[in-house]
C-alpha atoms as a PDB file:
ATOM      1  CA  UNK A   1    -180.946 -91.272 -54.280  1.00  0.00           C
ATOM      2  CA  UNK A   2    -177.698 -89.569 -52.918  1.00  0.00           C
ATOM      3  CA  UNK A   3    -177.758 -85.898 -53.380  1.00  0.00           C
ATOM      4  CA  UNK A   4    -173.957 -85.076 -52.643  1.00  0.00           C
ATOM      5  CA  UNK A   5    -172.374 -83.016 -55.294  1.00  0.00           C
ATOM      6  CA  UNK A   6    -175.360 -81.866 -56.203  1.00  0.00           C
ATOM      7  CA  UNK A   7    -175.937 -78.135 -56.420  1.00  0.00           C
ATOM      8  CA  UNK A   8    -179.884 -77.037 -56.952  1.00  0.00           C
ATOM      9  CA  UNK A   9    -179.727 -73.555 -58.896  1.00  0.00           C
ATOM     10  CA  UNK A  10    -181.594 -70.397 -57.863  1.00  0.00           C
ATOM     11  CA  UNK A  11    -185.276 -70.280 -58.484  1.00  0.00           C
ATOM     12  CA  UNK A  12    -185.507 -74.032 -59.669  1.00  0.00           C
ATOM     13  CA  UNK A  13    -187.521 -75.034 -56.434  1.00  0.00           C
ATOM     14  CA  UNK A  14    -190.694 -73.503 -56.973  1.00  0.00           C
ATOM     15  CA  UNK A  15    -193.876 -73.760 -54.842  1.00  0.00           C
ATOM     16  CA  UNK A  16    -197.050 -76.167 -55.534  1.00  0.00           C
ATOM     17  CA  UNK A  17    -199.360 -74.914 -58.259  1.00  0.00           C
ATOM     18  CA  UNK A  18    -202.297 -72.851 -56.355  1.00  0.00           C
ATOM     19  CA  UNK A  19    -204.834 -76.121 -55.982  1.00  0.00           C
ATOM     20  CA  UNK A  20    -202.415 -78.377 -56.542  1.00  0.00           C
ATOM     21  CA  UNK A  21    -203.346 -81.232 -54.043  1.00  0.00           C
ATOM     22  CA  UNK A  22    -201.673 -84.593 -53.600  1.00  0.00           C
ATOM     23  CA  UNK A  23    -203.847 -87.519 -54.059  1.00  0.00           C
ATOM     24  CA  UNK A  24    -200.812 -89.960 -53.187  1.00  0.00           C
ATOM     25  CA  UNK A  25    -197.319 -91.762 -53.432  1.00  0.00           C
ATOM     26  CA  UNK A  26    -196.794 -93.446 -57.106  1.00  0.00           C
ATOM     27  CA  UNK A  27    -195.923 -97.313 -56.737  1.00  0.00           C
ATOM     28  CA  UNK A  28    -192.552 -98.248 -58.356  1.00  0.00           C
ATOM     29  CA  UNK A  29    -193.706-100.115 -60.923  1.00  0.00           C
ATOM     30  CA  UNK A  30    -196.062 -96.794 -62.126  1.00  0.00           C
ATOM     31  CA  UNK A  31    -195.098 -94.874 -64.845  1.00  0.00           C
ATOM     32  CA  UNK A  32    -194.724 -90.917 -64.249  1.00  0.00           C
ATOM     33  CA  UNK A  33    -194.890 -88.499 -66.889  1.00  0.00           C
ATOM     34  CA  UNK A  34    -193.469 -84.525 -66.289  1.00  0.00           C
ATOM     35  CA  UNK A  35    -192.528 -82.197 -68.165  1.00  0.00           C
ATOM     36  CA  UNK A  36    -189.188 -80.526 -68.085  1.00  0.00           C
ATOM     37  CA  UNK A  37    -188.940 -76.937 -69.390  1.00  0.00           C
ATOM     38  CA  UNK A  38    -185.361 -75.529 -70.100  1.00  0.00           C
ATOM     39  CA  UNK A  39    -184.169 -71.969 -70.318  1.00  0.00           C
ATOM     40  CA  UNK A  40    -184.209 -70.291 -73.522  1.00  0.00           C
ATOM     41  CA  UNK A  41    -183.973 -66.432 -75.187  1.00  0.00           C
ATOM     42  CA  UNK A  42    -186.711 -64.415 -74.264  1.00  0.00           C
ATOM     43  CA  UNK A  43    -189.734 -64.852 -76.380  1.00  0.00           C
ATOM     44  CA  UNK A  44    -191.320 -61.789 -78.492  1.00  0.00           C
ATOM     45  CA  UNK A  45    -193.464 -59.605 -77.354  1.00  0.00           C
ATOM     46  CA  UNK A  46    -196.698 -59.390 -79.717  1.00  0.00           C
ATOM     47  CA  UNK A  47    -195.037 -56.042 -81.248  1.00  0.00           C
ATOM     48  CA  UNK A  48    -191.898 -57.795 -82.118  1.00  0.00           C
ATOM     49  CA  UNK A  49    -193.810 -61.024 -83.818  1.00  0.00           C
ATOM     50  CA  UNK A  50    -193.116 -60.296 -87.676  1.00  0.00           C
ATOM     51  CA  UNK A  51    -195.625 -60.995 -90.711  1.00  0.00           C
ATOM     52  CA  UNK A  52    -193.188 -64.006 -91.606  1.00  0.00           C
ATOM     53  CA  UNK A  53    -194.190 -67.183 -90.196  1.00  0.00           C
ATOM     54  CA  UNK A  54    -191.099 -69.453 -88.764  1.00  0.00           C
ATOM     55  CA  UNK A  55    -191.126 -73.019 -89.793  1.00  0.00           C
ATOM     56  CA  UNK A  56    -190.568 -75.283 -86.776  1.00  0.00           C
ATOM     57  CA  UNK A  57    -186.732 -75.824 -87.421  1.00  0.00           C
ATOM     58  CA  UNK A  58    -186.524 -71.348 -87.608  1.00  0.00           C
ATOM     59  CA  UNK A  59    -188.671 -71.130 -84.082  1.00  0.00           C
ATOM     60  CA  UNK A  60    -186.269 -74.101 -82.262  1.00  0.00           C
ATOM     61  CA  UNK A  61    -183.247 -72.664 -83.648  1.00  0.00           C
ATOM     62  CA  UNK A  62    -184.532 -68.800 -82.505  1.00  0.00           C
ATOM     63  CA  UNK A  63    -186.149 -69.600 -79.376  1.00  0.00           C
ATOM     64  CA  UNK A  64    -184.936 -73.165 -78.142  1.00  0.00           C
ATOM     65  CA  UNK A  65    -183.238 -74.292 -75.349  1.00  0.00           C
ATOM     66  CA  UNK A  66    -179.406 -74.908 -76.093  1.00  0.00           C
ATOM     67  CA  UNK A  67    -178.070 -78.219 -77.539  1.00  0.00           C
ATOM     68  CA  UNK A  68    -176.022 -78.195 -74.368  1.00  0.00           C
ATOM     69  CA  UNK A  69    -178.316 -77.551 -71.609  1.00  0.00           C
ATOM     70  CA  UNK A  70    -180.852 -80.185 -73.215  1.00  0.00           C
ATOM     71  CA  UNK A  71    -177.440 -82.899 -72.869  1.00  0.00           C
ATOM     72  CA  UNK A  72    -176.481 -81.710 -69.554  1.00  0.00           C
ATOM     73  CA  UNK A  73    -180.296 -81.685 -68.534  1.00  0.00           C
ATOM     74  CA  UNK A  74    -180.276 -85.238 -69.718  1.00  0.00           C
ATOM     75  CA  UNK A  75    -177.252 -86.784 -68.406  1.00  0.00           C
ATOM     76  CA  UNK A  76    -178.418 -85.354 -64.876  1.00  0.00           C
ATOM     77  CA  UNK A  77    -182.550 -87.412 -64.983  1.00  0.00           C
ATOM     78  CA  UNK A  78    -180.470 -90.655 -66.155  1.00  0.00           C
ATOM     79  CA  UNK A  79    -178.139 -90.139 -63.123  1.00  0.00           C
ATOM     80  CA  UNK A  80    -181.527 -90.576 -61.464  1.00  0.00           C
ATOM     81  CA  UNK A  81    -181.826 -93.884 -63.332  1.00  0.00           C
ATOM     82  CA  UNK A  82    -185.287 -92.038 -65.206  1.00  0.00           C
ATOM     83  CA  UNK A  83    -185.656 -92.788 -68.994  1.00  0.00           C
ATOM     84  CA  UNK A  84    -186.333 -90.058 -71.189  1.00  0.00           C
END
């Protein structure tokens, strides 16, 4: 994979999980599943939660990730030649 170009932000590089241990290299014909988590607004506190429930469309709208991070977050893994 080349890497020129490519810029890694602050802070995305983050150290194993404590006990993480690596039990080995994934053939290329293996499927890998991970989990991507984007930026979003802070989340509220348990004193800021309200007595009105959000639906799920309310809470993704609210507290999502932005439509354009998500596309620019895509584009990038497919670069990579990963399907998402």
């Amino acid at each position: 994979m080349a890497t020129e170009g490519r810029v890694e932000p602050p802070g995305s590089n983050r150290p194993a999980a404590t006990g993480a241990q690596r039990i080995g290299t994934p053939s290329p014909d293996e499927d890998v599943e991970v989990t991507v988590t984007l930026r979003g607004p802070q989340l509220p506190t348990a004193d800021e939660i309200t007595a009105t429930p959000l639906d799920a469309g309310a809470y993704a709208a609210r507290y999502g990730a932005s439509a354009e991070d998500a596309a620019k977050v895509k584009q990038e893994l497919e670069s990579f030649g990963l399907q998402l």
